[in-house]
C-alpha atoms as a PDB file:
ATOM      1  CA  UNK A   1       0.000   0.000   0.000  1.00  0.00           C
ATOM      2  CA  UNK A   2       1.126   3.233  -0.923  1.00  0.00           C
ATOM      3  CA  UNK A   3       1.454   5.756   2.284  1.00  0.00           C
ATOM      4  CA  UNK A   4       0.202   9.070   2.039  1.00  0.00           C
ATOM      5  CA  UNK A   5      -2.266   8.095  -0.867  1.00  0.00           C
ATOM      6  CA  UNK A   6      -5.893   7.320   0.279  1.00  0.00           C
ATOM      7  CA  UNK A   7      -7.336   3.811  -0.720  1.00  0.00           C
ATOM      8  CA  UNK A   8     -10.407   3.359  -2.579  1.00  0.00           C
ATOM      9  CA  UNK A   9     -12.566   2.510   0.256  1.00  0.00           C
ATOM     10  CA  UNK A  10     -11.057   5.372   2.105  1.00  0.00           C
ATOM     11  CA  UNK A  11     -12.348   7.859  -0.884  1.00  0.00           C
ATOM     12  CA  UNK A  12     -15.706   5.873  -1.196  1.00  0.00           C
ATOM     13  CA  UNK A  13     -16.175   6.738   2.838  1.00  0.00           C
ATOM     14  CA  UNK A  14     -15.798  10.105   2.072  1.00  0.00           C
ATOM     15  CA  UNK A  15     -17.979  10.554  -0.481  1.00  0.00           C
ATOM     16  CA  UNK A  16     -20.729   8.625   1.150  1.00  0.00           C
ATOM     17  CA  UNK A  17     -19.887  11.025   3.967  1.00  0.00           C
ATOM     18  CA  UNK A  18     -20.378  13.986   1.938  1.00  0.00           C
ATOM     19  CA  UNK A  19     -23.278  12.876   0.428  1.00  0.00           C
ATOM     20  CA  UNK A  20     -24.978  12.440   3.748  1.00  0.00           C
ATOM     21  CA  UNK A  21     -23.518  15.876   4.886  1.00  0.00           C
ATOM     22  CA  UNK A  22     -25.226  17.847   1.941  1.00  0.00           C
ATOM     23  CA  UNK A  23     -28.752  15.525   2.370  1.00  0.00           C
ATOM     24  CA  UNK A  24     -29.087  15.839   5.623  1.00  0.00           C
ATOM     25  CA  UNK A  25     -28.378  19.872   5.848  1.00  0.00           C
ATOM     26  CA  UNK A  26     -30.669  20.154   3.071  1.00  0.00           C
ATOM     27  CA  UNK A  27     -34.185  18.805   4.780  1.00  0.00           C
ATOM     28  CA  UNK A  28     -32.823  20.441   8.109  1.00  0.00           C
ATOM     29  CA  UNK A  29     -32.959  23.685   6.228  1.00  0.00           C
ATOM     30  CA  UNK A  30     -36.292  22.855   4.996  1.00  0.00           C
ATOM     31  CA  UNK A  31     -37.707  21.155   8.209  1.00  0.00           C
ATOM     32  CA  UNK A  32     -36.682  24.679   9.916  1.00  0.00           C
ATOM     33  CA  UNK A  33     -38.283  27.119   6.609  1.00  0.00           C
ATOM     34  CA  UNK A  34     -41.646  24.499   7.079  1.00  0.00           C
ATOM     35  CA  UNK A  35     -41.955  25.583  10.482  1.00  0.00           C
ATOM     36  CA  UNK A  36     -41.564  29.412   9.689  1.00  0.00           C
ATOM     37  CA  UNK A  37     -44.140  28.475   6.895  1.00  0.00           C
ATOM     38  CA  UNK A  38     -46.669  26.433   9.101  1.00  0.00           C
ATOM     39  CA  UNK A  39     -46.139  29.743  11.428  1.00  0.00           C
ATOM     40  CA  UNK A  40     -47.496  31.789   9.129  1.00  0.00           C
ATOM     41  CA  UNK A  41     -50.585  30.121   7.427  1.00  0.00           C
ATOM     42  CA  UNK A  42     -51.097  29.236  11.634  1.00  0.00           C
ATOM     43  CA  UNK A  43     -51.186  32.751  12.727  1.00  0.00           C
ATOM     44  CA  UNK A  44     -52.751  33.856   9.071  1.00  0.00           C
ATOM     45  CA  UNK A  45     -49.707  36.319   8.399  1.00  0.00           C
ATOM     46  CA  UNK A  46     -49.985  38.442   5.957  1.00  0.00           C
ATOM     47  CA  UNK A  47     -48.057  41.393   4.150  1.00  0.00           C
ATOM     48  CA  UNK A  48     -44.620  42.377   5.913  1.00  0.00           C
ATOM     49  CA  UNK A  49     -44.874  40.733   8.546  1.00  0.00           C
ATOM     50  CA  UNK A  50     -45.865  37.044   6.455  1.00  0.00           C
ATOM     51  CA  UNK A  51     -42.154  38.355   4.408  1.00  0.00           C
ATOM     52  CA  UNK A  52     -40.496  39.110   7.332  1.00  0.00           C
ATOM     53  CA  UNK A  53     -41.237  35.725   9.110  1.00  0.00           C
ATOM     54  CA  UNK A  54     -40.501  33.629   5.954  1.00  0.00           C
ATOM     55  CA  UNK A  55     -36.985  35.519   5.295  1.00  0.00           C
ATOM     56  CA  UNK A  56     -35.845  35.041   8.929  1.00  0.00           C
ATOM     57  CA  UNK A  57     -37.191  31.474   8.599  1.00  0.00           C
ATOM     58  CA  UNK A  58     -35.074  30.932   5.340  1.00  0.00           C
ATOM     59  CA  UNK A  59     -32.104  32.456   7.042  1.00  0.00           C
ATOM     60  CA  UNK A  60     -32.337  30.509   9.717  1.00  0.00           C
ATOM     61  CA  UNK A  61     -32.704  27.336   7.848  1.00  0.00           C
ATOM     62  CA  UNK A  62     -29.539  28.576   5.807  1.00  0.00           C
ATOM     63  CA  UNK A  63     -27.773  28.419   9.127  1.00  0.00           C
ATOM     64  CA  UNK A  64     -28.683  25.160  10.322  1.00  0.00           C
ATOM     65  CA  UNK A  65     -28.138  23.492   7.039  1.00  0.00           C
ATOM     66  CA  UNK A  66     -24.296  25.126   6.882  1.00  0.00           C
ATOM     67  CA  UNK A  67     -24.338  24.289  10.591  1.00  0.00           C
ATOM     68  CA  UNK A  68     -25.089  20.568  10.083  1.00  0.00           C
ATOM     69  CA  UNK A  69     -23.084  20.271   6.821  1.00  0.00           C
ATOM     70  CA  UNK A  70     -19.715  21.621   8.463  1.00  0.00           C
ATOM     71  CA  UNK A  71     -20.319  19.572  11.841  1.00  0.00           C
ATOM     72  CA  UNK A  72     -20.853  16.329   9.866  1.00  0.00           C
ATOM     73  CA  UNK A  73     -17.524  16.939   7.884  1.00  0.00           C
ATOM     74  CA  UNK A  74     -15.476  17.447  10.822  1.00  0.00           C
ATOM     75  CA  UNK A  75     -16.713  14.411  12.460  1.00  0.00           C
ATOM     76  CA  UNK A  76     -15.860  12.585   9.331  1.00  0.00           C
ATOM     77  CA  UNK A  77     -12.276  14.396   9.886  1.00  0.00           C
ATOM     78  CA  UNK A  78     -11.908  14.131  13.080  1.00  0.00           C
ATOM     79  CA  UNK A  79     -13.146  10.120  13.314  1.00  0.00           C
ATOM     80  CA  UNK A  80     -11.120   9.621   9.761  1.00  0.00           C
ATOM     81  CA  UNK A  81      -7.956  11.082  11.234  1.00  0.00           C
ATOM     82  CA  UNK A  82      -7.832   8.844  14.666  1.00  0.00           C
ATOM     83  CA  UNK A  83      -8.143   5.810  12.537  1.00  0.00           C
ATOM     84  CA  UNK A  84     -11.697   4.764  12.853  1.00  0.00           C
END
């Protein structure tokens, strides 16, 4: 085995790893806009304030999704580099 050079399971891993990463950021983003949305058509929003709620609610979801993306990735690192 060459040292220094990552096998092809190792690069499969990371993909799948990756892959999981972007998926799972993406419906946490959504899960957190539904709930601004539900919010709204609940409380029967409408004009700025309806906007307001649904841009903080896609911000937020933004933030969680990048959140969950970069934590899963340095798990992956951090779990990759001690050998597991």
């Amino acid at each position: 085995m060459d040292m220094g050079r990552e096998s092809r399971w190792e690069k499969d891993a990371m993909t799948v790893e990756i892959v999981f990463a972007l998926v799972t950021a993406v419906v946490l983003a959504g899960v957190v806009f539904a709930v601004a949305w539900t919010l709204v058509q609940a409380l029967d929003l409408s004009g700025s304030a309806e906007k307001r709620v649904l841009v903080v609610g896609a911000l937020l979801g933004a933030v969680a999704g990048v959140w969950r993306l970069v934590r899963v990735l340095l798990r992956f690192d951090r779990q990759r580099r001690m050998g597991h």
